[in-house]
PDB file of N, CA and C in Angstrom:
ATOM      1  N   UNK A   1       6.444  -3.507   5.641  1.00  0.00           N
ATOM      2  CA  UNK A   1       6.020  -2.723   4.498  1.00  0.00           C
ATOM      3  C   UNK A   1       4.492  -2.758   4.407  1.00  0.00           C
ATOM      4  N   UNK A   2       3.619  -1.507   4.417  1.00  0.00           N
ATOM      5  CA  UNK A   2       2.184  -1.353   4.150  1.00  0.00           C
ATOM      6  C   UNK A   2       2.033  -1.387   3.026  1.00  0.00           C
ATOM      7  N   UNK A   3       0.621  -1.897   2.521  1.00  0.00           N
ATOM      8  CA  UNK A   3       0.216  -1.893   1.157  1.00  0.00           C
ATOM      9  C   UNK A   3      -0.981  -1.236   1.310  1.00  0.00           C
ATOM     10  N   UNK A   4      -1.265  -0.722   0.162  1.00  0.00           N
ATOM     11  CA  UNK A   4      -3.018  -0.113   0.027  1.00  0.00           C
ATOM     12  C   UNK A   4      -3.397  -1.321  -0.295  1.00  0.00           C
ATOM     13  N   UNK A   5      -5.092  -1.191  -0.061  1.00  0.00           N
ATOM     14  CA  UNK A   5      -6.002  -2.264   0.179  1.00  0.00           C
ATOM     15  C   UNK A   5      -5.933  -2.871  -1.286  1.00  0.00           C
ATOM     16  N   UNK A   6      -6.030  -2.072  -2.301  1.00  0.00           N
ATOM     17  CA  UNK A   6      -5.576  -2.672  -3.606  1.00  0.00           C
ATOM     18  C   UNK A   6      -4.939  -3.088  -3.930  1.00  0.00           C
ATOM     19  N   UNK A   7      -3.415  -2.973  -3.596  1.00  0.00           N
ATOM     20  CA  UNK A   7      -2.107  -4.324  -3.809  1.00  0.00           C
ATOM     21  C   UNK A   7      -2.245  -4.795  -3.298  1.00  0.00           C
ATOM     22  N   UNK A   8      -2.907  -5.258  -1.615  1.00  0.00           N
ATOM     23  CA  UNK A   8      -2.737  -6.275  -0.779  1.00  0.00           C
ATOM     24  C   UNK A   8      -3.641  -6.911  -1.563  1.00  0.00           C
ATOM     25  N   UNK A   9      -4.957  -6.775  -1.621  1.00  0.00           N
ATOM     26  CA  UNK A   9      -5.708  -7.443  -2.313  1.00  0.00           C
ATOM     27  C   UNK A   9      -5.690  -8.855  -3.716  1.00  0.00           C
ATOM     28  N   UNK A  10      -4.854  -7.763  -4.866  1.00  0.00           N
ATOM     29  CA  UNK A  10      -4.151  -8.063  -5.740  1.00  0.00           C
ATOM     30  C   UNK A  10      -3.504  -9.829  -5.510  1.00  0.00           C
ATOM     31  N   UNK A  11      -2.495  -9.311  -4.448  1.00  0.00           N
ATOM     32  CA  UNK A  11      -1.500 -10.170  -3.597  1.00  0.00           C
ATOM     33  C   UNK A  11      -1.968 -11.693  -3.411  1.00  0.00           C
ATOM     34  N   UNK A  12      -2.912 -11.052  -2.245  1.00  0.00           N
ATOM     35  CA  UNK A  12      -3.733 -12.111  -1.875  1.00  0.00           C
ATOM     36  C   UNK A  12      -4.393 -13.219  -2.807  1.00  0.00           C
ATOM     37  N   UNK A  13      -4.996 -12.608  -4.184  1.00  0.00           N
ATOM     38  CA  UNK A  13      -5.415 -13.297  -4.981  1.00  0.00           C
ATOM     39  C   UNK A  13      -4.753 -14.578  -5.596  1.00  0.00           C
ATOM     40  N   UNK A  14      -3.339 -13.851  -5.787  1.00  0.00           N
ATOM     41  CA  UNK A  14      -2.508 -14.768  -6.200  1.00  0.00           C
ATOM     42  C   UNK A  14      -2.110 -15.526  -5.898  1.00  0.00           C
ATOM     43  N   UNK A  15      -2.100 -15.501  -4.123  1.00  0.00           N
ATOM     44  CA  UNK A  15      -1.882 -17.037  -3.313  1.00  0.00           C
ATOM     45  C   UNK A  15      -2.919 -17.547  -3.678  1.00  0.00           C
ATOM     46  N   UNK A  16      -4.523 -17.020  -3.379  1.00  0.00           N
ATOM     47  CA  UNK A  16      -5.358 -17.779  -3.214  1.00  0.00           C
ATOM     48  C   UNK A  16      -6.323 -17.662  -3.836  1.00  0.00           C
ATOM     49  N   UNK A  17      -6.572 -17.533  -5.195  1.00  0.00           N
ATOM     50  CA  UNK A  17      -7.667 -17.108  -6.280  1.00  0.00           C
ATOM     51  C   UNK A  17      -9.282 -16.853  -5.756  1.00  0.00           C
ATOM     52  N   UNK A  18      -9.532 -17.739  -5.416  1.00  0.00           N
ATOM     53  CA  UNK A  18     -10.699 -18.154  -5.029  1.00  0.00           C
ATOM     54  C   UNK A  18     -11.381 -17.926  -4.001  1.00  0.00           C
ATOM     55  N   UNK A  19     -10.285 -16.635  -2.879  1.00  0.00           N
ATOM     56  CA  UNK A  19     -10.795 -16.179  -2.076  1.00  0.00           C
ATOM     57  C   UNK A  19     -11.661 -14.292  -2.232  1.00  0.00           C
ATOM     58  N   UNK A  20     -12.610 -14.633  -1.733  1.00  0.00           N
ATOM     59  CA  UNK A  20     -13.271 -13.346  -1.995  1.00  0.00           C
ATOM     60  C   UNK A  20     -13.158 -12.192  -0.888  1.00  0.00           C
ATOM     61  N   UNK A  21     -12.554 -11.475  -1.582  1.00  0.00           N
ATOM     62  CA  UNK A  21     -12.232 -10.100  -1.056  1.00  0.00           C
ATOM     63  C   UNK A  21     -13.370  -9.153  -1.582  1.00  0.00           C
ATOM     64  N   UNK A  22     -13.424  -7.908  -0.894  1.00  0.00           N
ATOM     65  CA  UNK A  22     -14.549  -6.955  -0.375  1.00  0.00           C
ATOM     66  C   UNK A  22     -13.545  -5.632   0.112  1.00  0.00           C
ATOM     67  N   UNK A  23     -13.808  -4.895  -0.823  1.00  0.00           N
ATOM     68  CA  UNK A  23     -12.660  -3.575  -0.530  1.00  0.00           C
ATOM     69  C   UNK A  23     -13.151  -2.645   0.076  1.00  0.00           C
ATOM     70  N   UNK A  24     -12.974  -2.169   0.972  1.00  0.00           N
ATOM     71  CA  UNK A  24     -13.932  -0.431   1.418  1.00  0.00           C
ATOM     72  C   UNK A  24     -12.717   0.461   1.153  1.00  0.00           C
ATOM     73  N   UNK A  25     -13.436   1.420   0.807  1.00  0.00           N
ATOM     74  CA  UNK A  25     -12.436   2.615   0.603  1.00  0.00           C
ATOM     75  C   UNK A  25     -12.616   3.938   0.289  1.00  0.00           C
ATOM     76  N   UNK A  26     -12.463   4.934   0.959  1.00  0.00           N
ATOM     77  CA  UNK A  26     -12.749   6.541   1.093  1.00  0.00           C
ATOM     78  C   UNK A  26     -12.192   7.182  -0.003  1.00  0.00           C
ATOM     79  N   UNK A  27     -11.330   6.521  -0.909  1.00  0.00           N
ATOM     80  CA  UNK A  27     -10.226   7.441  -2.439  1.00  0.00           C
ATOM     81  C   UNK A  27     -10.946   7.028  -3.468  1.00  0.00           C
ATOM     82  N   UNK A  28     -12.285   7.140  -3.573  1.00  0.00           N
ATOM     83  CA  UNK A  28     -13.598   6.606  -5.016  1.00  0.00           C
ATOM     84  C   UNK A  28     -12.225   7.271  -6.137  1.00  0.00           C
ATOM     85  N   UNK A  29     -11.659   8.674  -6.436  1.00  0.00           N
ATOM     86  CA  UNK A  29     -11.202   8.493  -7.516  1.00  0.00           C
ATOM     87  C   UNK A  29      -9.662   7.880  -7.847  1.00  0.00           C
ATOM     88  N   UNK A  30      -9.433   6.927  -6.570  1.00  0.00           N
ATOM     89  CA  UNK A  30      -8.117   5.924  -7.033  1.00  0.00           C
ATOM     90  C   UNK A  30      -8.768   4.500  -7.389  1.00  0.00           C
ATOM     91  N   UNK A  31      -9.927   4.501  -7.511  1.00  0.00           N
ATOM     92  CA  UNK A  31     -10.583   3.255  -7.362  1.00  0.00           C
ATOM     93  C   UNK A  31     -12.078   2.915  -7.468  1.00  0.00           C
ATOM     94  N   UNK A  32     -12.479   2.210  -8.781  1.00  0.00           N
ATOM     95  CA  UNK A  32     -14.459   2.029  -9.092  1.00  0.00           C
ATOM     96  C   UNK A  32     -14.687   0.745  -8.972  1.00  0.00           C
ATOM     97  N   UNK A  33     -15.568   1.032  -8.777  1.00  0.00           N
ATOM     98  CA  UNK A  33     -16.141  -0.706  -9.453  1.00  0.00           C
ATOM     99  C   UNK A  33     -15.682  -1.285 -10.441  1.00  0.00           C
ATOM    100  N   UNK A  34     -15.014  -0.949 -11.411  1.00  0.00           N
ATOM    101  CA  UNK A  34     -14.802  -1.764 -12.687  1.00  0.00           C
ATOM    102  C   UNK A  34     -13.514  -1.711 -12.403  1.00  0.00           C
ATOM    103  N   UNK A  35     -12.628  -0.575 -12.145  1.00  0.00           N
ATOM    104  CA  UNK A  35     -11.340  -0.888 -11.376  1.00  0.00           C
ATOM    105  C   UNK A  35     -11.069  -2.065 -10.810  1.00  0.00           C
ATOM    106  N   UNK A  36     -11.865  -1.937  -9.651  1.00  0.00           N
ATOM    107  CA  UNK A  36     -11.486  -3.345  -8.777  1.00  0.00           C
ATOM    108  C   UNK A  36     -11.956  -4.627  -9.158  1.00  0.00           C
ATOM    109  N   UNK A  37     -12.913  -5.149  -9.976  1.00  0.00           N
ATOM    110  CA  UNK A  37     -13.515  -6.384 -10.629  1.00  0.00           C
ATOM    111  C   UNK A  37     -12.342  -6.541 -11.756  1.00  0.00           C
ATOM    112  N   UNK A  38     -12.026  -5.591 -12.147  1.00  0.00           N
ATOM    113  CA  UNK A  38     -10.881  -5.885 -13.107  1.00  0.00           C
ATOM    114  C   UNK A  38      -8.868  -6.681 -12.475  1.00  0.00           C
ATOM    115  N   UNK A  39      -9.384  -6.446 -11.418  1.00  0.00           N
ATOM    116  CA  UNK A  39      -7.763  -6.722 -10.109  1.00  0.00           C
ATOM    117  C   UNK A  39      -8.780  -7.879  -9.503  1.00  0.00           C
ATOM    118  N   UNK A  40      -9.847  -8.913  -9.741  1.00  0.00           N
ATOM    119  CA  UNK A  40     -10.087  -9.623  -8.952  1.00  0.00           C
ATOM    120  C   UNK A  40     -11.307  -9.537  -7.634  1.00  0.00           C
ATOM    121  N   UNK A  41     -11.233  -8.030  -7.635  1.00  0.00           N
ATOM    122  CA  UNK A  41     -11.863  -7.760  -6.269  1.00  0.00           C
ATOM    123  C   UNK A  41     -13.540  -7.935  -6.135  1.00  0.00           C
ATOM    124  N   UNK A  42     -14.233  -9.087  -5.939  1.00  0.00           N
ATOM    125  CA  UNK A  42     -15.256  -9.421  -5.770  1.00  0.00           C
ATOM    126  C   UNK A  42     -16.757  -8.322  -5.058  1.00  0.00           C
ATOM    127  N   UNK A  43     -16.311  -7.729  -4.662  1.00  0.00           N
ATOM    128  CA  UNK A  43     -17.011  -6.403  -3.647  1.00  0.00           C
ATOM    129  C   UNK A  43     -16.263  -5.315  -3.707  1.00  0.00           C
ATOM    130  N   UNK A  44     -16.890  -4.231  -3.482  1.00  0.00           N
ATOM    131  CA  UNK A  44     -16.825  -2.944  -3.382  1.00  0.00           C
ATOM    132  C   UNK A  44     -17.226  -1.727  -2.604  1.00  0.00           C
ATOM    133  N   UNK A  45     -17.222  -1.448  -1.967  1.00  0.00           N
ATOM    134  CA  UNK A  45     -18.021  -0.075  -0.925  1.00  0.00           C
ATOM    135  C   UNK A  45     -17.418   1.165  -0.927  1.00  0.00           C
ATOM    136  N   UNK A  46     -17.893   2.170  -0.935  1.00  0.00           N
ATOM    137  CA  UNK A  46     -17.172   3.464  -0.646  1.00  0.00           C
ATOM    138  C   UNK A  46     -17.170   4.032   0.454  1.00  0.00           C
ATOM    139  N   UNK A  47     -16.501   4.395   1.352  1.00  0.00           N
ATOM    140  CA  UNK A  47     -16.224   4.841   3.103  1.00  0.00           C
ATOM    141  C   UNK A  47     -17.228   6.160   3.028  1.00  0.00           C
ATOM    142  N   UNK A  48     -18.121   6.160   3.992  1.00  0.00           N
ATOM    143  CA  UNK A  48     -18.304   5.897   5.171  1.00  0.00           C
ATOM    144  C   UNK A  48     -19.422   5.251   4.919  1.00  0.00           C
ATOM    145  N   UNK A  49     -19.325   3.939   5.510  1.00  0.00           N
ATOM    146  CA  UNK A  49     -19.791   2.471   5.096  1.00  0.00           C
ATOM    147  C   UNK A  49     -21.042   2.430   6.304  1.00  0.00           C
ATOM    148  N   UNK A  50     -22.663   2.083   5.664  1.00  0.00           N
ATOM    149  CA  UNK A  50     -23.642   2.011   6.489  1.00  0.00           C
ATOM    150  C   UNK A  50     -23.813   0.654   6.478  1.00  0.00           C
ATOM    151  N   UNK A  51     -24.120  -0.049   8.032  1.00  0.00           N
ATOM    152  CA  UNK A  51     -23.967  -1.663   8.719  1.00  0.00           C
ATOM    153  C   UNK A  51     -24.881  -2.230   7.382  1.00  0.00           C
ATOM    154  N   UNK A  52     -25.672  -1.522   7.266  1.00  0.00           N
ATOM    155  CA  UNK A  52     -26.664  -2.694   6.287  1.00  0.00           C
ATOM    156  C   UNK A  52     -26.428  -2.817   4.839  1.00  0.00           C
ATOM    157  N   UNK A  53     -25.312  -1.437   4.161  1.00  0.00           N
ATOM    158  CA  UNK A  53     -24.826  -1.866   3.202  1.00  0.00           C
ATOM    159  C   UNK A  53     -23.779  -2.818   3.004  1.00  0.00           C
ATOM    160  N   UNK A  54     -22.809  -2.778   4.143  1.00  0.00           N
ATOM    161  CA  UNK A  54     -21.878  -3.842   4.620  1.00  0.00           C
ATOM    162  C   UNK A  54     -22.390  -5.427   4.803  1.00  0.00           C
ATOM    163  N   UNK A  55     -23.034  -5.568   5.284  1.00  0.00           N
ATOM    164  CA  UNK A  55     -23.784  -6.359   5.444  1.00  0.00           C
ATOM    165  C   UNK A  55     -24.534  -6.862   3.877  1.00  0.00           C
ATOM    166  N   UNK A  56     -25.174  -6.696   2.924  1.00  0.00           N
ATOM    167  CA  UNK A  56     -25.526  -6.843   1.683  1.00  0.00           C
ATOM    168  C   UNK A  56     -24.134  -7.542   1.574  1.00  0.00           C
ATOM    169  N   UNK A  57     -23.409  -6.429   0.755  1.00  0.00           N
ATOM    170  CA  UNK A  57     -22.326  -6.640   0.157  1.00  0.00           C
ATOM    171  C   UNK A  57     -21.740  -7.803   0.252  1.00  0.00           C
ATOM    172  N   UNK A  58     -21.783  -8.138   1.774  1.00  0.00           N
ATOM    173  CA  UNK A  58     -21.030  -9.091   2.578  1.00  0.00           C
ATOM    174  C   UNK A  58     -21.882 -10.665   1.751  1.00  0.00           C
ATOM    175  N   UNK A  59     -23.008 -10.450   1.517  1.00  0.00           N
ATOM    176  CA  UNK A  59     -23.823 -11.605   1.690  1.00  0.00           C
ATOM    177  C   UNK A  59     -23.840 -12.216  -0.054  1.00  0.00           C
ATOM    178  N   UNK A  60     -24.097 -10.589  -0.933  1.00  0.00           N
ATOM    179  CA  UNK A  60     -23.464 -10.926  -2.231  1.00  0.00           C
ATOM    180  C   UNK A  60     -22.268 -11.700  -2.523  1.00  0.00           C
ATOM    181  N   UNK A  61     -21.390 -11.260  -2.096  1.00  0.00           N
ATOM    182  CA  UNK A  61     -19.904 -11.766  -2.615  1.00  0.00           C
ATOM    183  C   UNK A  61     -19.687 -12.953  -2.102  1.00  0.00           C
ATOM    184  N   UNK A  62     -20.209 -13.597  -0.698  1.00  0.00           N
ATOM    185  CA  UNK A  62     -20.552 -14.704  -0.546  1.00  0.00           C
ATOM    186  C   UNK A  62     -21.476 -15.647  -1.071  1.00  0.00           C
ATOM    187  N   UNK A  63     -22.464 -15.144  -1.622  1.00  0.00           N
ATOM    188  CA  UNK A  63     -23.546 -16.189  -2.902  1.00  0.00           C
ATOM    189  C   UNK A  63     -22.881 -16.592  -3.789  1.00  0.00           C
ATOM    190  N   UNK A  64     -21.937 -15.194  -4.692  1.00  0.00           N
ATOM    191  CA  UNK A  64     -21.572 -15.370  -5.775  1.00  0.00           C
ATOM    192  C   UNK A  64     -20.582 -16.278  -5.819  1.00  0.00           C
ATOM    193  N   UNK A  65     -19.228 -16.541  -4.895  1.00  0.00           N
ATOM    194  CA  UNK A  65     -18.503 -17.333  -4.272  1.00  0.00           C
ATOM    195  C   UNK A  65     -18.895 -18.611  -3.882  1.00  0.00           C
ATOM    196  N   UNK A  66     -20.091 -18.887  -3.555  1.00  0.00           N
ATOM    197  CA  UNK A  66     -20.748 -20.378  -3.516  1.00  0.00           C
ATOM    198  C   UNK A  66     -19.910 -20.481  -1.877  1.00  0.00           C
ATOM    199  N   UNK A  67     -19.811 -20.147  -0.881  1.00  0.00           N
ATOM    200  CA  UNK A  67     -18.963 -20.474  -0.133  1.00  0.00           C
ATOM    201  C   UNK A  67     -20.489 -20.838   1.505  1.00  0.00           C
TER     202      UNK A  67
END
C-alpha cells in the first residue's frame, strides 16, 4: 500500500517523534507550510527543488532538531 508523502510522514512521526522530516512536493494546493508544521513536518519545499535550496532546508531542520 502507497502513501502520499503526508500520511507517510504523519506515520512516521508516531513511531518516532523526534525524527525530522522534510517534505518536497509539486501539489502546493494539497499542502503549505502551516499545513505541514501543523502534521509535525519540520521542512518544507515546493517541486522543482533547486540543490541549494535543498540543501538550506536540509541544514535548518537539522539546527532546529539539535541533531
Amino acid at each position: 500500500m502507497a502513501l502520499p508523502g503526508d500520511k507517510l510522514s504523519v506515520e512516521l512521526i508516531k513511531i518516532r517523534p523526534d525524527i525530522p522530516v522534510l517534505l518536497c512536493t509539486g501539489f502546493s494546493e494539497a499542502m503549505s507550510v502551516e499545513k505541514a508544521a501543523s502534521l509535525g513536518i519540520k521542512g518544507f519545499l515546493l517541486k522543482p527543488i533547486i540543490m541549494k535550496d535543498l540543501a538550506q532546508k536540509i541544514r535548518e531542520v537539522l539546527d532546529a532538531c539539535k541533531i
